[in-house]
Protein backbone atom coordinates (compact mmCIF):
# COMPACT_ATOMS: atom_id res chain seq x y z
CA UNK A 1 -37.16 -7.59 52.29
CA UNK A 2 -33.22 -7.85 53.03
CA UNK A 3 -31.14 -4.65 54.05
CA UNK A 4 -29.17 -3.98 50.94
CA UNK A 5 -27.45 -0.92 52.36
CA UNK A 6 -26.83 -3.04 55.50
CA UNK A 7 -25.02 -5.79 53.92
CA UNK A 8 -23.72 -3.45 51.41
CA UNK A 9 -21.95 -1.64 54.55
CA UNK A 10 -21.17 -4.71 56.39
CA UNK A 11 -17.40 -5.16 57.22
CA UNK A 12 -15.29 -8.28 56.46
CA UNK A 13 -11.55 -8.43 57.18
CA UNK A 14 -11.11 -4.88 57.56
CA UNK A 15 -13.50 -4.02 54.43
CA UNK A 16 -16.72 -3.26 53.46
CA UNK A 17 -18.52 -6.07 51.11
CA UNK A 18 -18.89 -2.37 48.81
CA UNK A 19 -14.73 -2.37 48.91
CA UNK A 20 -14.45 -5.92 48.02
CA UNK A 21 -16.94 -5.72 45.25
CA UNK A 22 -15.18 -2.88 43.66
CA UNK A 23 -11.67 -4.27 44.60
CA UNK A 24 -13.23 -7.24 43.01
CA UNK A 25 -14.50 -6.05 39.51
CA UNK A 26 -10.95 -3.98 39.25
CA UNK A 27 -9.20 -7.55 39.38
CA UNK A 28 -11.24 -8.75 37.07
CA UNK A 29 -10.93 -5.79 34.21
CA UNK A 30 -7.67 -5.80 34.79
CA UNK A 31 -6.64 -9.51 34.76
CA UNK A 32 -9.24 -9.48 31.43
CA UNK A 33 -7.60 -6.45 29.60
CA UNK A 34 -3.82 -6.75 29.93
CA UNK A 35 -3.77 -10.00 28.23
CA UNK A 36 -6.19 -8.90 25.62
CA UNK A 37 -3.95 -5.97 24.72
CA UNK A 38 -1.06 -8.31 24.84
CA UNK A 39 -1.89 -10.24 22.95
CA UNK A 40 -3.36 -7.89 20.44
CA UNK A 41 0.04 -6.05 20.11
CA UNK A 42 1.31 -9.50 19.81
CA UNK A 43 -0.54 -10.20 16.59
CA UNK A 44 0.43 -6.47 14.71
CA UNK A 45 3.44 -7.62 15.54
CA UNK A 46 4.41 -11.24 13.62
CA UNK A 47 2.00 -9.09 10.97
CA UNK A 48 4.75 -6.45 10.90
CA UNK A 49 7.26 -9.28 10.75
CA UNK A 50 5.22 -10.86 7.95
CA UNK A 51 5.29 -7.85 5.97
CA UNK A 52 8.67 -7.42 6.52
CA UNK A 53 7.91 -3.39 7.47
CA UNK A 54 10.83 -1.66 8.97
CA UNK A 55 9.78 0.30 12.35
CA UNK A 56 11.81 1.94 14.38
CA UNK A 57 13.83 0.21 16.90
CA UNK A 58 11.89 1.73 19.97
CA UNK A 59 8.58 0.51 18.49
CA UNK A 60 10.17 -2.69 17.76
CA UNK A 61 11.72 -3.68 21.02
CA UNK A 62 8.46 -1.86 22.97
CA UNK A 63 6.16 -4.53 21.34
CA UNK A 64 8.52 -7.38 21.26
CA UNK A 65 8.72 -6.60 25.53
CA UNK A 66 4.94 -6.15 25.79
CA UNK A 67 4.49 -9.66 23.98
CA UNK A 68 6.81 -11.19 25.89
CA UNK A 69 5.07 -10.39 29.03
CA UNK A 70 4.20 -13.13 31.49
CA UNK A 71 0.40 -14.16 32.24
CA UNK A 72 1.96 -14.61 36.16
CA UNK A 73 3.27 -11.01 36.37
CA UNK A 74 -0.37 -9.67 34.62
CA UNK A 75 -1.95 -11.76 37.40
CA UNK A 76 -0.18 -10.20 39.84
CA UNK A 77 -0.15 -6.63 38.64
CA UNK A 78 -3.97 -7.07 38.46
CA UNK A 79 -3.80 -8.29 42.24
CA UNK A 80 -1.39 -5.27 43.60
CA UNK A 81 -4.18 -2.92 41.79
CA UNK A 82 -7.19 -4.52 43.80
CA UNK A 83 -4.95 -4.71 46.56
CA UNK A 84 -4.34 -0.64 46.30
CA UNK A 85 -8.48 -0.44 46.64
CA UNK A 86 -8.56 -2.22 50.14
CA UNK A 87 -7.23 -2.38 53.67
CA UNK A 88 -4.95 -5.01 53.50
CA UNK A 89 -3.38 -5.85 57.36
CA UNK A 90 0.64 -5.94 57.78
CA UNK A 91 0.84 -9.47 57.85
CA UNK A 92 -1.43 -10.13 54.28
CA UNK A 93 0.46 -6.27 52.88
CA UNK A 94 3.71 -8.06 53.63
CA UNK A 95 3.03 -11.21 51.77
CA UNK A 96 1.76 -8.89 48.90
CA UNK A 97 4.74 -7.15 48.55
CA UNK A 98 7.00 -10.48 48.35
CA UNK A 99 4.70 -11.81 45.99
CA UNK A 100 5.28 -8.50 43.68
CA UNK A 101 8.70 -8.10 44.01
CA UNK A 102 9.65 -11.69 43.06
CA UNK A 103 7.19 -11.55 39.64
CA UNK A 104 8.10 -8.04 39.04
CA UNK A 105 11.77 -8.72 39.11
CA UNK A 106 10.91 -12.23 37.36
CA UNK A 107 9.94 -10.45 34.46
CA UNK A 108 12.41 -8.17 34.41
CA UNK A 109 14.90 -10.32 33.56
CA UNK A 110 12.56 -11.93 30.80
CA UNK A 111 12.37 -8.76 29.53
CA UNK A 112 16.52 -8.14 29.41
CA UNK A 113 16.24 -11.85 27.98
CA UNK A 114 14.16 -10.63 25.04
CA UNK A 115 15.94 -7.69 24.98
CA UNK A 116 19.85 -9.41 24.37
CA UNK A 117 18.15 -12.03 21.74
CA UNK A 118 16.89 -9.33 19.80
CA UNK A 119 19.72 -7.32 19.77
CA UNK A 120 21.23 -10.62 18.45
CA UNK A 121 18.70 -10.94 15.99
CA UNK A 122 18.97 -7.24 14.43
CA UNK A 123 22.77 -7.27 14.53
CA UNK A 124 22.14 -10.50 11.76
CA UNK A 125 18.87 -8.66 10.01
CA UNK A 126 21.82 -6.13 9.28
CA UNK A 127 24.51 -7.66 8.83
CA UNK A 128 22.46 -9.98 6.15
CA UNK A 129 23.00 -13.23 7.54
CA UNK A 130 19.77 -14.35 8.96
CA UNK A 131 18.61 -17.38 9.24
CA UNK A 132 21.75 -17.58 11.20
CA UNK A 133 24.61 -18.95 9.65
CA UNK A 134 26.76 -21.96 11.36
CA UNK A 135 29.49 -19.90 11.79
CA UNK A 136 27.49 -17.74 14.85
CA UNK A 137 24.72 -20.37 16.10
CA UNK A 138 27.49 -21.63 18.74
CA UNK A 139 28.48 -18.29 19.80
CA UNK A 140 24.97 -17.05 20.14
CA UNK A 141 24.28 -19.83 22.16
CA UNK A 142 27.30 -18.84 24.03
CA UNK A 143 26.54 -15.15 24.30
CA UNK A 144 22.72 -15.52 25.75
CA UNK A 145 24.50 -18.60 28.02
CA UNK A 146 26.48 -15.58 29.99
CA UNK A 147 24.15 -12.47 29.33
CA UNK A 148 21.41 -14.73 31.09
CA UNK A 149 23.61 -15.64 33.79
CA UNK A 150 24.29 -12.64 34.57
CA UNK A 151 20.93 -10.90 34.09
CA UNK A 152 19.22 -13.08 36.40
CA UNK A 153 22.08 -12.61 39.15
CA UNK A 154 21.40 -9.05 39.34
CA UNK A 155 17.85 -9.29 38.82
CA UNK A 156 17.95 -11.92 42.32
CA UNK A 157 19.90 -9.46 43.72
CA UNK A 158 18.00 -6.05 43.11
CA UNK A 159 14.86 -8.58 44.07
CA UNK A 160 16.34 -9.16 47.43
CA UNK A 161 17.56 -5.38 47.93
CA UNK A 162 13.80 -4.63 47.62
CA UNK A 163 12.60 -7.08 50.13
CA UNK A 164 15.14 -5.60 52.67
CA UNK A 165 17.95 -8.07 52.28
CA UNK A 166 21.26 -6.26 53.29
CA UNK A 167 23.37 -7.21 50.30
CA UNK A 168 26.49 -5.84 50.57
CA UNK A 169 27.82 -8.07 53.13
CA UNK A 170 26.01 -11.04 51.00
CA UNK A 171 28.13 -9.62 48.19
CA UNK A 172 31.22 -9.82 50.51
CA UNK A 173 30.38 -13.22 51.63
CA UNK A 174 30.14 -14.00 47.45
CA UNK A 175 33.21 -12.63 47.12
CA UNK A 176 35.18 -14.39 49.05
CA UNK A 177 33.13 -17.81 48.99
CA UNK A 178 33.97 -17.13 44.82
CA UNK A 179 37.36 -17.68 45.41
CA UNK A 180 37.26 -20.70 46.80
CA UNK A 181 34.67 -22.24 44.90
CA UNK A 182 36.98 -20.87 41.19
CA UNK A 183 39.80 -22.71 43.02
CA UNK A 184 37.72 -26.10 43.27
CA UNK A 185 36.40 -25.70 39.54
CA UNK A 186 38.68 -23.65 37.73
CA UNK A 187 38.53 -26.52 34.86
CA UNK A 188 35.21 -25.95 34.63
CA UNK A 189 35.49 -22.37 34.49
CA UNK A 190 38.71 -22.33 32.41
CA UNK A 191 36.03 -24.38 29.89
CA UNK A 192 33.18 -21.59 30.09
CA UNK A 193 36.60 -19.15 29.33
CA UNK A 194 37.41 -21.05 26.64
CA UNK A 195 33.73 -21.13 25.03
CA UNK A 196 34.26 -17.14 25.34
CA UNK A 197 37.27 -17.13 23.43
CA UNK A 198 35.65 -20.04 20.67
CA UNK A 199 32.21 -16.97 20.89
CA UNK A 200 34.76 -13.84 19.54
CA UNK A 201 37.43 -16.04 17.72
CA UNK A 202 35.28 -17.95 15.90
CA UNK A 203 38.11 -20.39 14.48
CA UNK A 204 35.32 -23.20 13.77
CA UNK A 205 31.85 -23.57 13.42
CA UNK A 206 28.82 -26.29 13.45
CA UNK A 207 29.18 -28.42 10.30
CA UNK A 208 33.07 -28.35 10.00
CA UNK A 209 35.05 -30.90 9.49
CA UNK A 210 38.24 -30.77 12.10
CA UNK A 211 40.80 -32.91 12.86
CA UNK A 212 41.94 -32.02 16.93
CA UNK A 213 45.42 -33.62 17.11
CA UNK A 214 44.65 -37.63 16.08
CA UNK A 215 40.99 -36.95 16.51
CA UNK A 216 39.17 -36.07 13.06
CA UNK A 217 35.22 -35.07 12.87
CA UNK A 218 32.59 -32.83 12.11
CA UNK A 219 31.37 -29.86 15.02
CA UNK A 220 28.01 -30.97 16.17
CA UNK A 221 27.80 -28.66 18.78
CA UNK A 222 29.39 -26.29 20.34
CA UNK A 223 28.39 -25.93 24.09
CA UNK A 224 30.08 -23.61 27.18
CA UNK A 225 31.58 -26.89 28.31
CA UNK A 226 32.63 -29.00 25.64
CA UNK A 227 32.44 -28.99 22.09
CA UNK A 228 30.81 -32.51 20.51
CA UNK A 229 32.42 -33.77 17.18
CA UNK A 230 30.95 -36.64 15.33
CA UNK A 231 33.55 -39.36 14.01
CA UNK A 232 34.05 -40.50 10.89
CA UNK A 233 33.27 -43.87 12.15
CA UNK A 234 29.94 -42.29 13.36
CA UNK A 235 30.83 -42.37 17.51
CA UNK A 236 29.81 -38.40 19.51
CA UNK A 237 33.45 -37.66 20.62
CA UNK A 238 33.53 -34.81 23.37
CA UNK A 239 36.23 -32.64 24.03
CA UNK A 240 36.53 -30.04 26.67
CA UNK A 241 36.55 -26.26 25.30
CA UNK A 242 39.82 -25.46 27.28
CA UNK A 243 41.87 -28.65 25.81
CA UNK A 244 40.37 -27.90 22.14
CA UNK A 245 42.41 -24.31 22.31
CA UNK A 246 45.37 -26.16 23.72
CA UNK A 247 45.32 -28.64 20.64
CA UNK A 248 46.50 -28.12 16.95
CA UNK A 249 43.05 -27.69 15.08
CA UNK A 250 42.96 -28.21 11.69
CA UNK A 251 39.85 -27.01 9.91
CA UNK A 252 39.35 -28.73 7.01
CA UNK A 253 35.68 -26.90 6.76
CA UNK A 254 37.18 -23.33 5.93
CA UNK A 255 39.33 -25.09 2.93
CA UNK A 256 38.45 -23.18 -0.18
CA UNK A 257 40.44 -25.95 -2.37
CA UNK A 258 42.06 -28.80 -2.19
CA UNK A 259 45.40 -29.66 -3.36
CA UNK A 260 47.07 -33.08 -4.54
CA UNK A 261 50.09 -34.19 -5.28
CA UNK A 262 51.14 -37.54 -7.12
CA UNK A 263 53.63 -39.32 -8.60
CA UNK A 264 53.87 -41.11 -11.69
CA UNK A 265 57.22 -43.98 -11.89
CA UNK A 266 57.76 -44.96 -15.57
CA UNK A 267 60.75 -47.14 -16.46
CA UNK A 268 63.92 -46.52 -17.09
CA UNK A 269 64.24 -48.01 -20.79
CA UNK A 270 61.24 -45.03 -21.41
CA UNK A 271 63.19 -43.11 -24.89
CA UNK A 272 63.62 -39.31 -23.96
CA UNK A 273 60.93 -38.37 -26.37
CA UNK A 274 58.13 -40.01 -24.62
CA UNK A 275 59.47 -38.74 -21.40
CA UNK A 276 58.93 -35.47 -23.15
CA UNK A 277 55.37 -36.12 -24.18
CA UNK A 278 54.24 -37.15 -20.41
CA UNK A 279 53.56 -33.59 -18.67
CA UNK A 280 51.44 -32.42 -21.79
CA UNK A 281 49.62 -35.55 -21.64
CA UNK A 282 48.98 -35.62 -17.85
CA UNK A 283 47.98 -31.66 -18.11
CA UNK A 284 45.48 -32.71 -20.90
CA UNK A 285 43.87 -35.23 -18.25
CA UNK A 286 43.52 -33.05 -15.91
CA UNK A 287 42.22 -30.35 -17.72
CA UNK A 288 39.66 -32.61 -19.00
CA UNK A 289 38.19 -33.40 -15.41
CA UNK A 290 35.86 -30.43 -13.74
CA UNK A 291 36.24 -28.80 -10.80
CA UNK A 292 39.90 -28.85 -11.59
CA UNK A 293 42.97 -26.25 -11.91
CA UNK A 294 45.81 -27.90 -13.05
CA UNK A 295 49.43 -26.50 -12.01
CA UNK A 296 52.45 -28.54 -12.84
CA UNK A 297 53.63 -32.15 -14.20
CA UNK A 298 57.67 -32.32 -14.10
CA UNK A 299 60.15 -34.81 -14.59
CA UNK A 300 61.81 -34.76 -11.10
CA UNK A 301 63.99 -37.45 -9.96
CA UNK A 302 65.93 -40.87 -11.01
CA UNK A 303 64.64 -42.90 -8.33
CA UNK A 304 65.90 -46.12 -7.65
CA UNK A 305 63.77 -48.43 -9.69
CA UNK A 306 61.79 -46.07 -11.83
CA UNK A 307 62.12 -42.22 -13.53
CA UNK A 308 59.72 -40.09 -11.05
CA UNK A 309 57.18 -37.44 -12.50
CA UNK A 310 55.62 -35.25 -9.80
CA UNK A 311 52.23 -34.07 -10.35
CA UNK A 312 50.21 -31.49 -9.05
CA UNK A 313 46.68 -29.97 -9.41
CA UNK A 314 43.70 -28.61 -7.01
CA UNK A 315 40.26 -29.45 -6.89
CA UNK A 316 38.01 -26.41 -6.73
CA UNK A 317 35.66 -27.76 -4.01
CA UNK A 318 36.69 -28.66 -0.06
CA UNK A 319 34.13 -31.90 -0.68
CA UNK A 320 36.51 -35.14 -0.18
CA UNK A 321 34.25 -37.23 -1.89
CA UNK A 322 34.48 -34.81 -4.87
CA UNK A 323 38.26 -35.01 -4.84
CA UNK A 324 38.05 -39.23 -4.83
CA UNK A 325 36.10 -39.29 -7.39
CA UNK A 326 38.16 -37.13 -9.62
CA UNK A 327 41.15 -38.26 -8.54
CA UNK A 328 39.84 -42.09 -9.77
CA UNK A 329 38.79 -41.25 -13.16
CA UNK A 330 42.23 -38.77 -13.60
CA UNK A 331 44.26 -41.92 -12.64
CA UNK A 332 42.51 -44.10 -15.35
CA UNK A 333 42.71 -41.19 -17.98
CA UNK A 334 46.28 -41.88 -17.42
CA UNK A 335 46.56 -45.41 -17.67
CA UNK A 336 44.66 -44.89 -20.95
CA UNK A 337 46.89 -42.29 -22.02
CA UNK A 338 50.31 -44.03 -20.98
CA UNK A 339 48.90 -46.98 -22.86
CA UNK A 340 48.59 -45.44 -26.15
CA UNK A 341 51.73 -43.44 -26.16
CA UNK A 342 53.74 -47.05 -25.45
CA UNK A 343 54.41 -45.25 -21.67
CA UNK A 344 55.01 -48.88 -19.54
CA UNK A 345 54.85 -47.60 -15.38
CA UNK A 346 57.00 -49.45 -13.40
CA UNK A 347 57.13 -50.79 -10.22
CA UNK A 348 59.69 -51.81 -8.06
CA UNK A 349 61.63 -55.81 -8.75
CA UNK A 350 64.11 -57.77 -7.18
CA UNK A 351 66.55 -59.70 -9.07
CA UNK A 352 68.34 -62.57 -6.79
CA UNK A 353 71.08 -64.29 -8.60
CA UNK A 354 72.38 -67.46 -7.25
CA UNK A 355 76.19 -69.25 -7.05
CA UNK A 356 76.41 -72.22 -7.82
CA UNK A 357 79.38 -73.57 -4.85
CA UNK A 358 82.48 -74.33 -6.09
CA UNK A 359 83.72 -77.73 -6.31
């Protein structure tokens, strides 16, 4: 019959095979029941979001965090706690400790990650604009671009202040090795400066239509680099952030209406009277056509070939295709109308005259 106590007492590494069992079965409950309750917490909580309840914001951003823990850093926390049960030698207690400092401060800055996206997200639940509108999807993209950057820098640094890593003379070193290296890229980084100022400005957004000096398209994207456009001739044009704030930008996406202006050349033989009877007649037209607010038809100049009537009237949508299409069937209202009021347009002629030489 085998000695139970005996191997039950018998010492491997340090520990008894009693100490490893229990060290054992404490790994296992733990590495079992963290993710269970994770992911438990997990479910209430897209059922809260389902049901659209309102909980207070500590509630809210504790079980956002707890879902958004790592299966790594559970691993490891349930290996620290077995490890707390045992004699672990310097060497393996050293290795231990690297191994928990790295996850811990790994999910650290998942958790600030989670953290500045939800802030994100509750700043639009209140301000009424979620889904997010196009007007913020750059700048959030933006915003988590530089709160991760700089949430994982400090969470590398704090990670190597734990291991024992002197970092204030690595901090001096990144001081001064930053200046040189922002004096080799200082385009790039005036860009990423740039995408700041595009973030808080906000003077265009995804989906507009802008013309950028003699470049015209619609935002695509807007990155921390470069913002893409998409031609009218369907070609991805790219333009850096900095040289899109240098340029004249005309947004033709934030146009409430549009405006246009025409002129109409009748002839000169054209009796007073029926010059009289144009602007009502052209107002009437207009009128007629939706989406339309006329404002003035006027009798304006004696050109050089014709009498010039200036007319003017705004389309009640941005959409250029909108604007064509009226702008077509106004035109042909008029021909119509010019036609039955005896209204001839004219158009510019040349008379050459010819001597016959003298004998």
């Amino acid at each position: 019959m085998p000695d139970w106590r005996g191997i039950w007492n018998s010492v491997y590494f340090g520990d008894s095979v009693e100490a490893w069992a229990i060290a054992l079965i404490a790994f296992a409950l733990t590495f079992t029941a963290l993710p269970l309750v994770r992911r438990l917490i997990a479910a209430r909580r897209r059922k809260w979001r389902e049901a659209e309840h309102t909980l207070p914001v500590a509630i809210e951003l504790t079980a956002l965090l707890i879902a958004r823990t790592n299966r790594l850093f559970l691993s490891v926390l349930a290996l620290w706690f077995a490890s707390t049960l045992l004699y672990i030698p310097s060497g393996f207690d050293r290795v231990i400790h690297f191994i928990i400092v790295i996850a811990f401060w790994f999910q650290v800055g998942l958790w600030a990650m989670a953290a500045v996206r939800y802030a994100i997200e509750r700043r639009g639940r209140r301000a009424g604009v979620l889904p997010p509108d196009p007007a913020q999807l750059g700048s959030i993209d933006i915003i988590v671009f530089i709160a991760g950057l700089t949430i994982w820098a400090m969470a590398l640094l704090l990670a190597l202040d734990n291991l024992g890593v002197q970092i204030k003379p690595l901090l001096t070193g990144l001081g001064i090795g930053g200046v040189a290296v922002a004096l080799a890229v200082q385009s790039v980084l005036g860009d990423v400066l740039a995408s700041v100022s595009i973030a808080l400005d906000k003077p265009f957004a995804i989906g507009d239509s802008l013309a950028v000096d003699d470049i015209q398209g619609t935002v695509e994207h807007i990155g921390v680099k470069s913002t893409r456009l998409r031609s009218i001739s369907g070609e991805q044009i790219i333009l850096a952030n900095a040289d899109v704030l240098k340029a004249r930008v005309r947004n033709y996406g934030r146009m409430r209406e549009r405006r246009s202006a025409f002129r109409l050349n009748v002839t000169y033989d054209t009796p007073p009277e029926k010059l009289r009877s144009i602007p009502p007649a052209v107002r009437e037209v207009i009128e007629s056509q939706p989406q339309t607010r006329f404002d003035r038809c006027n009798f304006l100049a004696f050109g050089d070939w014709s009498l010039q009537f200036e007319s003017v009237y705004y389309v009640t949508v941005s959409d250029y295709k909108t604007y064509a299409q009226l702008q077509q069937s106004i035109n042909i209202a008029i021909l119509e109308r010019f036609t039955a009021l005896g209204v001839e347009i004219a158009f510019a002629t040349h008379s050459l005259h010819t001597l016959k030489p003298a004998k």
